[in-house]
Protein backbone atom coordinates (compact mmCIF):
# COMPACT_ATOMS: atom_id res chain seq x y z
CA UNK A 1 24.88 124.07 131.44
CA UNK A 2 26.15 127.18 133.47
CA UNK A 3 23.33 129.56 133.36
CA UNK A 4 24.89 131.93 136.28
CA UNK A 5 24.14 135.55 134.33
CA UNK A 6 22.64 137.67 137.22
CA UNK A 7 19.49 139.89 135.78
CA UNK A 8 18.97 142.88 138.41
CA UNK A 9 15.46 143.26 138.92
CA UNK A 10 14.04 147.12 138.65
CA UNK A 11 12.38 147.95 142.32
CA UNK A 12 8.85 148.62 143.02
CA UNK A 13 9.90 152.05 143.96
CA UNK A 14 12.59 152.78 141.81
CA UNK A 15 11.92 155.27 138.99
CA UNK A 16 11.35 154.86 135.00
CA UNK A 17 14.62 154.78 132.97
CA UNK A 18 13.14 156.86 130.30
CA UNK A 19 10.27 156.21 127.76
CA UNK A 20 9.42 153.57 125.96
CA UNK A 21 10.40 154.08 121.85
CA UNK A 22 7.06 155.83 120.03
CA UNK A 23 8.15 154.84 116.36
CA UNK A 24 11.48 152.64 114.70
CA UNK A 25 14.52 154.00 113.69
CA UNK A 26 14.27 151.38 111.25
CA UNK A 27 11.84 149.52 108.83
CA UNK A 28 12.77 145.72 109.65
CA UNK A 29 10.41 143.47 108.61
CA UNK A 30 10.11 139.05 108.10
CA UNK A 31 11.51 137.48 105.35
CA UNK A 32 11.52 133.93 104.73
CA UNK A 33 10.90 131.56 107.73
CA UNK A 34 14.53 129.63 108.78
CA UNK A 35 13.13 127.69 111.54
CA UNK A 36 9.88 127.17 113.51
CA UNK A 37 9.26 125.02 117.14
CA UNK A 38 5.87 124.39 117.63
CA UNK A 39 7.99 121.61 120.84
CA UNK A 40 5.51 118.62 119.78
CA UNK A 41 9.40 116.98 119.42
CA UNK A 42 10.67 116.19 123.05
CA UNK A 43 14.14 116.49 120.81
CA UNK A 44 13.42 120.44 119.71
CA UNK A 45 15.70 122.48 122.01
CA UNK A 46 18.19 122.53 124.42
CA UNK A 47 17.15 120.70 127.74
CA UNK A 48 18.11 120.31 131.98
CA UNK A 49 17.12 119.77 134.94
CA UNK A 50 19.49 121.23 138.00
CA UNK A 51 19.47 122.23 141.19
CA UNK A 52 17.54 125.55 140.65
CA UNK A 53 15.88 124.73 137.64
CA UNK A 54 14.28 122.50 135.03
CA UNK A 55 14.68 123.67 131.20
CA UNK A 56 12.50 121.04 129.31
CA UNK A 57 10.00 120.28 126.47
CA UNK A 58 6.65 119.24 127.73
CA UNK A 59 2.75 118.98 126.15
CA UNK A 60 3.84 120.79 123.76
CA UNK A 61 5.81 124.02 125.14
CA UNK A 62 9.40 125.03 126.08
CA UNK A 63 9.59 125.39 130.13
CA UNK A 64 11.43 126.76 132.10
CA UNK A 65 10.88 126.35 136.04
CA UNK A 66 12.73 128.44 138.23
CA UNK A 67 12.73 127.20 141.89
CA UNK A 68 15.06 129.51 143.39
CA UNK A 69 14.82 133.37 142.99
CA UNK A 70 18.11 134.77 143.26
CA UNK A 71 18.10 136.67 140.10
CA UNK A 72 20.16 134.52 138.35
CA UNK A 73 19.19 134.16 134.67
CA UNK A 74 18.70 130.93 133.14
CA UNK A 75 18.66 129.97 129.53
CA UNK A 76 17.99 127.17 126.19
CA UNK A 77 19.44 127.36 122.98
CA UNK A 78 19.50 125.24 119.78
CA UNK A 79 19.49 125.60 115.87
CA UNK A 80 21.54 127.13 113.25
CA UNK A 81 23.61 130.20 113.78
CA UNK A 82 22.34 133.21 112.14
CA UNK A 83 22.96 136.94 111.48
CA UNK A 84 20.05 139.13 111.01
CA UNK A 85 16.91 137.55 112.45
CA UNK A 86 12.91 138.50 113.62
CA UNK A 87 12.34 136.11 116.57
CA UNK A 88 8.89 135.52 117.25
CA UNK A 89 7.18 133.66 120.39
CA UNK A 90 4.15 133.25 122.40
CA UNK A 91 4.86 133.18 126.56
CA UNK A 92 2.44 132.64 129.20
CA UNK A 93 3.48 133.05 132.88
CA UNK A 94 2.37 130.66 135.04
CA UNK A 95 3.23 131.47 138.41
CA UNK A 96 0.94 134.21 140.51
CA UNK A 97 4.35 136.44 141.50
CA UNK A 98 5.78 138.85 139.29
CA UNK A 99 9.61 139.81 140.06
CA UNK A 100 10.76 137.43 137.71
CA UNK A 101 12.21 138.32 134.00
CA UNK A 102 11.83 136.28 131.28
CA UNK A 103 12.06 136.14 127.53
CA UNK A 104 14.21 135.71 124.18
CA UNK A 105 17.88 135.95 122.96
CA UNK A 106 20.09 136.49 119.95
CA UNK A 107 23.58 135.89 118.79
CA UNK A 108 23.85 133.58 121.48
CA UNK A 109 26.92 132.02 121.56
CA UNK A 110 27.26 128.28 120.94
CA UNK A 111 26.55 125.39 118.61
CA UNK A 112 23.96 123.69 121.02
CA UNK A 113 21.59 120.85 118.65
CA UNK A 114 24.01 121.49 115.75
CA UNK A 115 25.96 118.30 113.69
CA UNK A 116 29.58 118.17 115.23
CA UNK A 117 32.30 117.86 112.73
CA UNK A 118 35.05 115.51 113.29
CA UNK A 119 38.79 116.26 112.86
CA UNK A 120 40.31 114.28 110.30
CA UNK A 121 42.39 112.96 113.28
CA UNK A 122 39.84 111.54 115.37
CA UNK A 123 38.47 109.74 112.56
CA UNK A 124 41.76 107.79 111.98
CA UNK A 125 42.01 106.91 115.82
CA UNK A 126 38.53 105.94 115.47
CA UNK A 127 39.20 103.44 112.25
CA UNK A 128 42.78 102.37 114.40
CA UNK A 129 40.48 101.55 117.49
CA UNK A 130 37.71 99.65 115.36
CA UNK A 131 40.32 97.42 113.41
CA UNK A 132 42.14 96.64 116.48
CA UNK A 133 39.13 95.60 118.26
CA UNK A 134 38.09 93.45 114.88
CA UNK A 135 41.43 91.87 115.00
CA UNK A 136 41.20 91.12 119.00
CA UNK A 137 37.83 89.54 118.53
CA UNK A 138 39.04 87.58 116.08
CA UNK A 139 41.75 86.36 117.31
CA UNK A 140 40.00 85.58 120.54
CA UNK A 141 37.37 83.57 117.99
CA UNK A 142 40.14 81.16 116.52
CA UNK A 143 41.88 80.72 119.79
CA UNK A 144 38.43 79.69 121.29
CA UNK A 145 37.91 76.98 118.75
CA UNK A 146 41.20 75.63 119.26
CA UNK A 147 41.96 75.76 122.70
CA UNK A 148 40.23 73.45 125.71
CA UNK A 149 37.23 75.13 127.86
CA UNK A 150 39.56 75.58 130.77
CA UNK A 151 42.48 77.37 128.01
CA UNK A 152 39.01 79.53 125.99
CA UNK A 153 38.20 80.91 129.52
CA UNK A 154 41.98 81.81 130.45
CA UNK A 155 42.25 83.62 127.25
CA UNK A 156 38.79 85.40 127.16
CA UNK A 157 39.81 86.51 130.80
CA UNK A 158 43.02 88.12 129.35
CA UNK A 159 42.51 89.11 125.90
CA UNK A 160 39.30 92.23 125.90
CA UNK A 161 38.43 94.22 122.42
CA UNK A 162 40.08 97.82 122.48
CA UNK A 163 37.16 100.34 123.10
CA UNK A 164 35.98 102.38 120.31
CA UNK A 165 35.51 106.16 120.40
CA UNK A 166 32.30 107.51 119.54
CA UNK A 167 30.24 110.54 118.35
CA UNK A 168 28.48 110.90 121.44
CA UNK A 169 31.74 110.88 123.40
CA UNK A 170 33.05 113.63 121.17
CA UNK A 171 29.90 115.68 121.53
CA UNK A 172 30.19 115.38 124.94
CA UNK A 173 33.22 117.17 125.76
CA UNK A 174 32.58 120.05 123.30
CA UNK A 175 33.57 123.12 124.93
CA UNK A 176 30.97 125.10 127.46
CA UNK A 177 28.93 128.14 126.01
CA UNK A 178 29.62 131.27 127.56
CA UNK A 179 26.35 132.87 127.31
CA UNK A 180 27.16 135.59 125.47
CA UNK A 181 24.48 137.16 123.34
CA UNK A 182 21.27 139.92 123.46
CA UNK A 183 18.67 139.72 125.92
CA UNK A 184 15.05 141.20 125.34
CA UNK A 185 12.94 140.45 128.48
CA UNK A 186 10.00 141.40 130.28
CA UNK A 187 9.20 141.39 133.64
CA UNK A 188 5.54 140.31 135.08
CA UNK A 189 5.47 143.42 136.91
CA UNK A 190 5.54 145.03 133.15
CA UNK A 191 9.15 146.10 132.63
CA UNK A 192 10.84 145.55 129.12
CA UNK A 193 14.72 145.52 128.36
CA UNK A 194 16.96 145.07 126.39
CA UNK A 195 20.80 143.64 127.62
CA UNK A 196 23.73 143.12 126.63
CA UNK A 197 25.77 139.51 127.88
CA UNK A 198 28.67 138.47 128.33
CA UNK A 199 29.72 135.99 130.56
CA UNK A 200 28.72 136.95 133.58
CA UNK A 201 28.60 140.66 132.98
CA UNK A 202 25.31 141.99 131.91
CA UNK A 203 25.41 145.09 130.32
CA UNK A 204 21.82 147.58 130.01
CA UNK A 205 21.34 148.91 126.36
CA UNK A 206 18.17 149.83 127.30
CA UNK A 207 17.00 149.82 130.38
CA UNK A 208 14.36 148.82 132.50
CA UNK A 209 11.13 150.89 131.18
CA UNK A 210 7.82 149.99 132.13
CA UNK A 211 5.03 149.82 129.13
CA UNK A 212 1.57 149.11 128.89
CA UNK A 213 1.63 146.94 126.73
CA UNK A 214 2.81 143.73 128.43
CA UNK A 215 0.51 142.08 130.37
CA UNK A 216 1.02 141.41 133.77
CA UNK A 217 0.89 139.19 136.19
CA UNK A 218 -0.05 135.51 135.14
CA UNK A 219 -0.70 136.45 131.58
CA UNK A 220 0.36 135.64 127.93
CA UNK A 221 2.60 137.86 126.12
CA UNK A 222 3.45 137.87 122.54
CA UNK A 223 7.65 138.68 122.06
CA UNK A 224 8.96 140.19 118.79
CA UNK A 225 13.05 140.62 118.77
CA UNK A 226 14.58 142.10 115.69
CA UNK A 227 18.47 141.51 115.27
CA UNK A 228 19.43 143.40 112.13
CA UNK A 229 22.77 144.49 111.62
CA UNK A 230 23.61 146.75 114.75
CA UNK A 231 19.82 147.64 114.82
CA UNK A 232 18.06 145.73 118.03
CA UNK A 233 14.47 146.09 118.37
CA UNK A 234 11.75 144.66 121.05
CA UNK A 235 7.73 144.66 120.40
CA UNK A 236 5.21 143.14 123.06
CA UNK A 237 2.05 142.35 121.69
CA UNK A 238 2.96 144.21 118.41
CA UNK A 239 3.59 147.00 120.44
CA UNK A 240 7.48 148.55 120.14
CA UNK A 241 8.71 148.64 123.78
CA UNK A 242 12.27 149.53 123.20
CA UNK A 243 15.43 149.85 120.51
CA UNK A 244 18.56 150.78 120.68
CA UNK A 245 21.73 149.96 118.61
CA UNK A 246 24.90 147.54 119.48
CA UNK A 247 27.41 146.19 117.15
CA UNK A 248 29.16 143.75 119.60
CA UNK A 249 27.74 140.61 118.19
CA UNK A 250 27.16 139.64 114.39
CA UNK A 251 25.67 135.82 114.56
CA UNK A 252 24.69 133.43 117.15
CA UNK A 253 22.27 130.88 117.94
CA UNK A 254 18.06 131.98 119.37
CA UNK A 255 17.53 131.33 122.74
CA UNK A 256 14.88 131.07 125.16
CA UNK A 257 15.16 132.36 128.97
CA UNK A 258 13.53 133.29 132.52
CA UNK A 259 14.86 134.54 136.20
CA UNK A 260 13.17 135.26 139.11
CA UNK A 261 13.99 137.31 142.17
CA UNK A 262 10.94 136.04 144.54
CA UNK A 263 12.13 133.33 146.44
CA UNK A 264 9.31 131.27 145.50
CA UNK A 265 10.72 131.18 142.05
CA UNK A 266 8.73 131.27 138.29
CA UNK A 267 7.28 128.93 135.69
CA UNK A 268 7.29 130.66 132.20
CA UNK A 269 6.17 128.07 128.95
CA UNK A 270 7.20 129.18 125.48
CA UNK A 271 5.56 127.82 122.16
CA UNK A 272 5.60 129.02 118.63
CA UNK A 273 8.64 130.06 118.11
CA UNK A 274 9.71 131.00 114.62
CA UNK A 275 12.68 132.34 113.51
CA UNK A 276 12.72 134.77 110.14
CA UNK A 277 15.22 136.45 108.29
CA UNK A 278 15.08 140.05 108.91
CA UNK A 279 15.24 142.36 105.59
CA UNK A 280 15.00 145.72 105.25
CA UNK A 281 10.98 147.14 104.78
């Protein structure tokens, strides 16, 4: 996984970028439920452990552990692709220190958790490699039966069963994700934006703006993201916090995601998440 998107964290003496949205430009509201985590399945989402941080299921949340705060922003996604989504989750900091960033994405791209279709190709080198290491073995079998011990070891030294390919080795060298996709965070210092990725280029459609609505500190904080057509939306504890509009990306995968910029690093759990198709109100 290479989570290397930089997040550049607003300073504590830097100014607001604006106000925070007073009413939607839209009426966006949940339609049927596609998908819920409630991470009682160690198998539920996308999962890691590197050098500067440790992406895994546990009790019962999502975690992610940031060790080293150098702004860089890290990131799990699974599940279907979708379009036009309402992502809802429940996060709880758990570290004391606040320059961190951390919440949800959309459109992410990737097919991280999702079946892997194989070429019509593979399959017939895979049926080649099986019957060629049926016929090995059994030729191995009869020559085994016939020969002396001294001529069955010989030929079992010489003669080895052609190894087959398998699923796991195909899923394993599917191509990288880029990270490309919409950010909505929130910082513990009680920022909200919302950001545009793309590879390694992060790109502010609305940024930093501090509300009072997000709790602060080590706290819980409910997330709302709407992804509806070009319409992007971000409540906090059913409070709107920011919107903006962005037709770059039409369908992705949900993700989940933190940063910090202390050095001491952040701890951020996720649970609930549920994933509804967005309709018009």
């Amino acid at each position: 996984m290479r989570r290397s998107v930089v997040i550049a964290m607003i300073g504590l003496a830097a100014l607001l970028v604006g106000c925070a949205a007073a009413s939607p430009l839209r009426s966006v509201v949940r339609g049927d439920l596609l998908a819920e985590y409630t991470f009682s399945d160690p198998m539920s989402f996308e999962q890691g452990a590197y050098d500067a941080v440790t992406l895994r299921v546990t009790t019962g949340v999502y975690r992610i552990e940031v060790r080293r705060g150098d702004n860089t922003l890290w990131w799990g996604q699974w599940g279907d692709t979708y379009d036009d989504v309402v992502i809802e989750v429940e996060t709880e900091q758990i570290t004391e220190r606040s320059e961190n960033a951390y919440g949800v994405m959309c459109r992410v791209r990737g097919t991280v958790g999702q079946p892997r279709t194989v070429e019509p190709e593979m399959l017939a080198i895979m049926a080649e490699s099986t019957l060629e290491a049926e016929a090995t073995a059994e030729a191995t079998a009869e020559a085994t039966a016939e020969a002396t011990p001294e001529a069955t070891a010989e030929a079992t030294a010489e003669v080895q069963p052609t190894p087959t390919v398998s699923i796991s080795d195909i899923r394993a060298t599917a191509a990288p994700n880029e990270g490309d996709g919409y950010l909505f965070l929130i910082q513990g210092t009680g920022f909200a934006a919302i950001m545009r990725a793309r590879g390694r280029a992060v790109t502010p459609l609305v940024n930093w703006t501090q509300h009072d609505a997000i709790q602060t500190g080590r706290a819980k904080n409910a997330l709302r993201a709407i992804c509806a057509g070009d319409y992007l939306a971000f409540y906090v504890n059913d409070q709107l916090v920011a919107q903006t509009t962005d037709s770059t990306y039409r369908s992705g995968q949900v993700g989940l995601a933190a940063s910090a910029a202390n050095p001491l690093g952040v701890r951020v759990e996720f649970d609930n998440l549920m994933i509804y198709r967005a309709q018009q109100g």
